[in-house]
Structures are given as structure tokens and as C-alpha cells.
N, C-alpha and C. Protein backbone atom coordinates (compact mmCIF):
# COMPACT_ATOMS: atom_id res chain seq x y z
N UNK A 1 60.42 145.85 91.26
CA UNK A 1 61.44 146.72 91.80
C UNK A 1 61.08 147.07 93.24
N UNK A 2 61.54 146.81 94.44
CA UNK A 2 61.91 147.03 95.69
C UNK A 2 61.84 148.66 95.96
N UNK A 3 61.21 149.20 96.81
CA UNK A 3 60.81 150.55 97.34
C UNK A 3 61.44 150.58 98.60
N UNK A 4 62.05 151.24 99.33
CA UNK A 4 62.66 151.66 100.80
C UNK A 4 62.17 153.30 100.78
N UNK A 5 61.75 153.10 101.95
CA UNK A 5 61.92 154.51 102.89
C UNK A 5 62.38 154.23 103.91
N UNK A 6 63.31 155.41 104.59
CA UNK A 6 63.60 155.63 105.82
C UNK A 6 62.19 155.56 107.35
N UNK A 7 62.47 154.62 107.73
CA UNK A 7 61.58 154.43 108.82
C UNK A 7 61.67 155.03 110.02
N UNK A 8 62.38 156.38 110.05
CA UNK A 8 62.50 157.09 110.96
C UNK A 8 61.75 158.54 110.37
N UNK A 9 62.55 159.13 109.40
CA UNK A 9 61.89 160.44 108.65
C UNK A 9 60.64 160.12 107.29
N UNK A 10 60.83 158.93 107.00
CA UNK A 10 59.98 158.80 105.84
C UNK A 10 60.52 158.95 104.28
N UNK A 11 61.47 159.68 104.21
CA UNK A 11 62.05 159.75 103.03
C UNK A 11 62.37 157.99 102.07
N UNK A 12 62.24 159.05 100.74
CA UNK A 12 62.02 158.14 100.07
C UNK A 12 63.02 157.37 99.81
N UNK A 13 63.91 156.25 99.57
CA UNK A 13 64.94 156.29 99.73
C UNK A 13 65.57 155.39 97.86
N UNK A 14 65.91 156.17 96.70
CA UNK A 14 65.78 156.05 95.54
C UNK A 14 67.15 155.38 95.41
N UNK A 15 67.67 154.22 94.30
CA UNK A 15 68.86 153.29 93.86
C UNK A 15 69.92 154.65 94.15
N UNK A 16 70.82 154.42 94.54
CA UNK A 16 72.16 155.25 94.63
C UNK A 16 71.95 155.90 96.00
N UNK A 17 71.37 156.03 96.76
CA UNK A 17 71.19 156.66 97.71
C UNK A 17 71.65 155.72 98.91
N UNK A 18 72.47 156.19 100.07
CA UNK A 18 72.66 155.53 100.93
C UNK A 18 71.86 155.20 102.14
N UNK A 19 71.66 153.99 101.78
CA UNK A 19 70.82 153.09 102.91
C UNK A 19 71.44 152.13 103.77
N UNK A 20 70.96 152.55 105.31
CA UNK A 20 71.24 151.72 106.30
C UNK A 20 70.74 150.69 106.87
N UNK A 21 70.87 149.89 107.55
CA UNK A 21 70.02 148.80 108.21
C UNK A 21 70.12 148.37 109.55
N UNK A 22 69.17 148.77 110.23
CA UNK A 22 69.69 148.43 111.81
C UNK A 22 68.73 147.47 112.29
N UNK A 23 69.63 146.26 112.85
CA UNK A 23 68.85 145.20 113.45
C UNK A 23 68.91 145.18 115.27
N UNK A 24 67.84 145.02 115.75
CA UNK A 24 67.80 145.18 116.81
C UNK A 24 67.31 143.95 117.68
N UNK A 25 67.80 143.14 118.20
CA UNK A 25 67.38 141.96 119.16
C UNK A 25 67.59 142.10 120.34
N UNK A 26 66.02 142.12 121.08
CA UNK A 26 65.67 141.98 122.33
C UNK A 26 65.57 141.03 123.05
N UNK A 27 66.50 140.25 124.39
CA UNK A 27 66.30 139.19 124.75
C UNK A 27 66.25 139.44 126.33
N UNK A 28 65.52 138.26 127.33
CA UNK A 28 65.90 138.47 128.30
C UNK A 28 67.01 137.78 129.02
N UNK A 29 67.80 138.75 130.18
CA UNK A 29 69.17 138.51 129.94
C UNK A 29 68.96 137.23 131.60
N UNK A 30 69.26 136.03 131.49
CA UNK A 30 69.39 135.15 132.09
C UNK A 30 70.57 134.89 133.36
N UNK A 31 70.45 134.91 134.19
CA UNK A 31 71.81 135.06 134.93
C UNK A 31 71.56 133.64 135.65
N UNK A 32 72.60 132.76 135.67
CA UNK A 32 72.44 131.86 136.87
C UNK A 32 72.22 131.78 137.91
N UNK A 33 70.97 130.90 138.14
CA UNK A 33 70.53 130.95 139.53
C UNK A 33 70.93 129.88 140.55
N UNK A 34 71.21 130.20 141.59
CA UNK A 34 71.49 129.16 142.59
C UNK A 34 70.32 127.68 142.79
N UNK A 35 70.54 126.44 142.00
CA UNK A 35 69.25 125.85 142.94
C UNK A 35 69.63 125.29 144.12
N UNK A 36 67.96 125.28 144.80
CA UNK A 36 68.22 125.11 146.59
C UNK A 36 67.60 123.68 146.60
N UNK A 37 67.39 123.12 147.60
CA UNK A 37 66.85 121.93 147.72
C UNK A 37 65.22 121.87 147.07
N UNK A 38 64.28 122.96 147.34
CA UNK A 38 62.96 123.04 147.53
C UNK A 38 62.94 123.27 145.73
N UNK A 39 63.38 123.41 144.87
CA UNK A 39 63.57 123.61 143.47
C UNK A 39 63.67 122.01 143.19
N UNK A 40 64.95 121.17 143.60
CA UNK A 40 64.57 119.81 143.39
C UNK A 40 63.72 118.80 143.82
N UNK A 41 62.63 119.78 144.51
CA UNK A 41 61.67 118.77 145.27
C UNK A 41 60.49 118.86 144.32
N UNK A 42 60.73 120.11 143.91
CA UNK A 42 59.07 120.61 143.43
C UNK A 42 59.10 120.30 141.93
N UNK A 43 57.79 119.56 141.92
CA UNK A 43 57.52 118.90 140.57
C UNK A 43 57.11 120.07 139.72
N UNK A 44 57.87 120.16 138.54
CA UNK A 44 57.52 121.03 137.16
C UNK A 44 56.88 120.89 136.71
N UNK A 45 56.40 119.63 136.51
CA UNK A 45 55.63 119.33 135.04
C UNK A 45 54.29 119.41 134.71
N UNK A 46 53.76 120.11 135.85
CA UNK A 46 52.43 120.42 136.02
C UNK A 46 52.18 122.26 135.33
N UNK A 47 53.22 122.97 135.64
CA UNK A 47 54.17 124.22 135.22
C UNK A 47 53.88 124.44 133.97
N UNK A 48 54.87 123.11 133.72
CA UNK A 48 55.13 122.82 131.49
C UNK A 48 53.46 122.59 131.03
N UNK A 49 53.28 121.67 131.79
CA UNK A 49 51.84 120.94 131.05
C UNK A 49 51.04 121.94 131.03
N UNK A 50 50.68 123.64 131.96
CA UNK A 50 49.88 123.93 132.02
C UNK A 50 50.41 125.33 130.90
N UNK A 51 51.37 125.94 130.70
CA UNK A 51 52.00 126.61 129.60
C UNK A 51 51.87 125.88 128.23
N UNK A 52 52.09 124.61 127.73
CA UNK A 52 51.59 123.94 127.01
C UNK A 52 50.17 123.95 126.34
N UNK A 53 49.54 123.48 127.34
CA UNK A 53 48.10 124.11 126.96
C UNK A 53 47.31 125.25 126.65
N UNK A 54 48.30 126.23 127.36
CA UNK A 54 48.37 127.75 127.17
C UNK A 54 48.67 127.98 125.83
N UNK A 55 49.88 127.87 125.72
CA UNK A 55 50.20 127.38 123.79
C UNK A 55 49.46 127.34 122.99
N UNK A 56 48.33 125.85 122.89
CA UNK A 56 47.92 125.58 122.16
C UNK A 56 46.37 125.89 121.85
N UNK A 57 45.99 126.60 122.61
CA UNK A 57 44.52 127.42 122.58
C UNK A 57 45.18 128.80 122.59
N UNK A 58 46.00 129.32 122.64
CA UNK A 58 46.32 130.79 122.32
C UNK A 58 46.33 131.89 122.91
N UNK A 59 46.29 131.32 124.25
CA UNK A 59 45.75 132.00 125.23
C UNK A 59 46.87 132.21 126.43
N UNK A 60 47.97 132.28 126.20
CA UNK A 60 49.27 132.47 126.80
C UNK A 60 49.61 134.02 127.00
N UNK A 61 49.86 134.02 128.40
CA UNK A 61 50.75 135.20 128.49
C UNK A 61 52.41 134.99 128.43
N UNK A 62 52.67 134.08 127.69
CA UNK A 62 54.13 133.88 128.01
C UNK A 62 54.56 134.85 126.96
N UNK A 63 55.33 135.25 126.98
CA UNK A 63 56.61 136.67 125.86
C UNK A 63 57.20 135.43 125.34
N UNK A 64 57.56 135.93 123.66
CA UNK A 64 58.39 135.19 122.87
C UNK A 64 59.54 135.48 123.22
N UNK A 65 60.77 134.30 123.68
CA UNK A 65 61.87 134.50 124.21
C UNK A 65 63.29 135.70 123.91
N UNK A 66 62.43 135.57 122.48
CA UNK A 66 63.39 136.90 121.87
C UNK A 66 62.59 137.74 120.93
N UNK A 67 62.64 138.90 120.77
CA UNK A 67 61.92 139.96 119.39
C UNK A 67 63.26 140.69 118.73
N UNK A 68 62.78 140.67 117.10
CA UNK A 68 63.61 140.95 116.28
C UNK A 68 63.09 142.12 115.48
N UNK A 69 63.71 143.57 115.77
CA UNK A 69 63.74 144.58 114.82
C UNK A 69 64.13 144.72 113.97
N UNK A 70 63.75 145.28 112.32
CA UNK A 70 64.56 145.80 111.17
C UNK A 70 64.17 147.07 110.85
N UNK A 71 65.26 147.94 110.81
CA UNK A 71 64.77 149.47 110.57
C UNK A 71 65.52 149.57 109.43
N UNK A 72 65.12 150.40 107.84
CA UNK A 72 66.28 150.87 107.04
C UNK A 72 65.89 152.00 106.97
N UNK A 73 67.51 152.72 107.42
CA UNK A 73 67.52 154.62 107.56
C UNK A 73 68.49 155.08 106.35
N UNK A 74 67.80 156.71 106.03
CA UNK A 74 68.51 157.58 105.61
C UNK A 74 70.09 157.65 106.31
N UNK A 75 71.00 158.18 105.34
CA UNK A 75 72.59 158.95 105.83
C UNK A 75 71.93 159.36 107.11
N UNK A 76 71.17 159.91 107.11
CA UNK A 76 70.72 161.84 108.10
C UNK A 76 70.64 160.64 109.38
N UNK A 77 69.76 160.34 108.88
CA UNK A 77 69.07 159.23 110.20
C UNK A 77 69.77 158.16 111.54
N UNK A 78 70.57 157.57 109.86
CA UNK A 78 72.06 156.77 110.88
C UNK A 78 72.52 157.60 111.70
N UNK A 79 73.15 158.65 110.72
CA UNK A 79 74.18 159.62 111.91
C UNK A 79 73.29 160.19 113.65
N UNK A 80 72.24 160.36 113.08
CA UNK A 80 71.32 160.68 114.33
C UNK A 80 71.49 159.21 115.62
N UNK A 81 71.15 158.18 115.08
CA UNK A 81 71.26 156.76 115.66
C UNK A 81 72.06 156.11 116.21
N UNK A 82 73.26 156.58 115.15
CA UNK A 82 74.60 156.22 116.08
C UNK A 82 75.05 156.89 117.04
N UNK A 83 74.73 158.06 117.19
CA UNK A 83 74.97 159.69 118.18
C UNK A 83 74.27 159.24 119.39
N UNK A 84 73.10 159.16 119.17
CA UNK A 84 72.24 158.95 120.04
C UNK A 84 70.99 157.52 120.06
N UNK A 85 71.53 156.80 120.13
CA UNK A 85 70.75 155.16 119.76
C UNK A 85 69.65 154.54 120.70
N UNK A 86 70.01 155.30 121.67
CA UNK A 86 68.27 155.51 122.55
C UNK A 86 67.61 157.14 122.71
N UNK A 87 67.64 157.92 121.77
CA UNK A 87 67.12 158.87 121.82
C UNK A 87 67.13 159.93 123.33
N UNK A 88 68.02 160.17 123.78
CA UNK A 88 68.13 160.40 125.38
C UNK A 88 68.19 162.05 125.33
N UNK A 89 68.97 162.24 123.85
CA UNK A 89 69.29 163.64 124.27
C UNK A 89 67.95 164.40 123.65
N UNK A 90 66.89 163.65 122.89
CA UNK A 90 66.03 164.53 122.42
C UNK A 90 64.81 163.83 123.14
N UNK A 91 64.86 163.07 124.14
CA UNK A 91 63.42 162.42 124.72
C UNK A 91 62.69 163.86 125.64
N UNK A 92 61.81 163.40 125.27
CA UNK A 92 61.22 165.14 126.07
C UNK A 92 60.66 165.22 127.35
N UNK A 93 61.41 166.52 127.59
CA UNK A 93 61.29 166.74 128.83
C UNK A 93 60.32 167.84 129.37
N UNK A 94 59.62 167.36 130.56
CA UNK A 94 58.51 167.96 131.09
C UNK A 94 59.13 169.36 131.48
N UNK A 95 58.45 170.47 131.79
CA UNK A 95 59.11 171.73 132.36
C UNK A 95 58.07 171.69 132.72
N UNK A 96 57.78 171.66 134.38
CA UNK A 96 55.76 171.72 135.24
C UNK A 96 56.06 173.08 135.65
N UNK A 97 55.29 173.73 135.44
CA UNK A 97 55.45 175.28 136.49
C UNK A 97 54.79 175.00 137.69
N UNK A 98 55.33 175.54 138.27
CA UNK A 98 54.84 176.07 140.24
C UNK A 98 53.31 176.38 140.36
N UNK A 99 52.60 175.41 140.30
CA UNK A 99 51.03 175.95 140.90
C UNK A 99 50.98 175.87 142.53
């Protein structure tokens, strides 16, 4: 038998109870770029070959092209999420006093 809690409050979340599911995919957003001459001059494959190798010893700083979130929320929780889905109105705010 399958267990859910709300991954925001923790609650337990028991058969009959309404559960949500929010998927979240992060990508980076690609815009077309102009190529210039000096782009078709310059050899890549030294670029690839050396990301490649990066690859395969594990040792890459490259970011996976996309990341995939799954959250399942409480009623309470959704309604909070959909209201506010980057947390803006409750992100906290500094108050510095005057030294």
C-alpha cells in the first residue's frame, strides 16, 4: 500500500483525502542566435571531444539540459501554490534598523 505526504506541510495524506500533484520542468530557454562568419570558421569538435570526455570520467560541469520536479500537496497546500506559486508574498523580508 502506497503512503503520500504533503511535501510542503508534511501531512499525512490518507485514501479519500485530496491529493495534488505538481510537476515542475526547468529548462534553459534558447533564443536564436545570429551566426557570423567567425562561428563558421571555428572548428567545434575539439569543444564536443573535450565535453565528451568530460562525460565519461564524470567530471563535467555541464547542467543536465532539463530538471524535473514532483511535489504531491495537501487541499491547504495547492490553494497556497496556486495563489502564490513562487512564494513572493511570504518570502521574507529583511527589516535592518539604522545603526
Amino acid at each position: 500500500m502506497l503512503h503520500f505526504t504533503c511535501d510542503h506541510c508534511g501531512k499525512e495524506l490518507r485514501n479519500g483525502d485530496d491529493r495534488y500533484v505538481v510537476k515542475i520542468e526547468v529548462f534553459a530557454a534558447h533564443d536564436p542566435a545570429e551566426i557570423t562568419e567567425d562561428d563558421l570558421e571555428e572548428d567545434h569538435m575539439e569543444a564536443v571531444s573535450q565535453i565528451l570526455e568530460e562525460l565519461e570520467d564524470g567530471v563535467s560541469d555541464v547542467e543536465p539540459a532539463s530538471k524535473h520536479f514532483r511535489y504531491d500537496l495537501c487541499d491547504t497546500c495547492r490553494n497556497k501554490f496556486t495563489r502564490d506559486p513562487l512564494n513572493k508574498e511570504t518570502a521574507q523580508k529583511f527589516d535592518f534598523s539604522e545603526n
